[in-house]
Protein backbone atom coordinates (compact mmCIF):
# COMPACT_ATOMS: atom_id res chain seq x y z
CA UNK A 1 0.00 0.00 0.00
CA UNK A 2 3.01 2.05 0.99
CA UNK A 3 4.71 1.53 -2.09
CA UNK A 4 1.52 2.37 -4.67
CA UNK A 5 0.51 5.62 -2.49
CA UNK A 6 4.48 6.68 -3.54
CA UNK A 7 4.28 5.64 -7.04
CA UNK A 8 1.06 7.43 -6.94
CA UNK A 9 2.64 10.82 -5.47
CA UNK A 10 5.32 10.50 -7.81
CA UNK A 11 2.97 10.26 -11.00
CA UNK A 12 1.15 13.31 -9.82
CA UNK A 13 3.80 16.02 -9.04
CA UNK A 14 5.48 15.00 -12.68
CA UNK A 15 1.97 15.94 -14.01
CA UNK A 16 1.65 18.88 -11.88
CA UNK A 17 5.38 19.88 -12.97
CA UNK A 18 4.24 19.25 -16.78
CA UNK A 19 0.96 21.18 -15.99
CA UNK A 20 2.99 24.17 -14.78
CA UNK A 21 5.33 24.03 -17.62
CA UNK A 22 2.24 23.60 -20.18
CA UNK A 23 0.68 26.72 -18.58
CA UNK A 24 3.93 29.00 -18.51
CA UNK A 25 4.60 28.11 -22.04
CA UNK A 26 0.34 29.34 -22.42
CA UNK A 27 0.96 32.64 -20.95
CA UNK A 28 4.21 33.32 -22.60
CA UNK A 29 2.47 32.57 -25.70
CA UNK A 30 -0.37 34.81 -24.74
CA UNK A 31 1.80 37.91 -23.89
């Protein structure tokens, strides 16, 4: 259980960090 809940956290902060990314690249893009 340990071990999926940190697989888990791991898959969502790289999303989060591609999300961020994704949305600094929008409002670059935008100005």
């Amino acid at each position: 259980m340990n071990a999926f809940r940190n697989s888990s956290t791991e898959k969502s902060s790289w999303r989060v960090a591609v999300e961020d990314v994704l949305n600094i690249n929008l409002n670059l893009s935008s100005v």
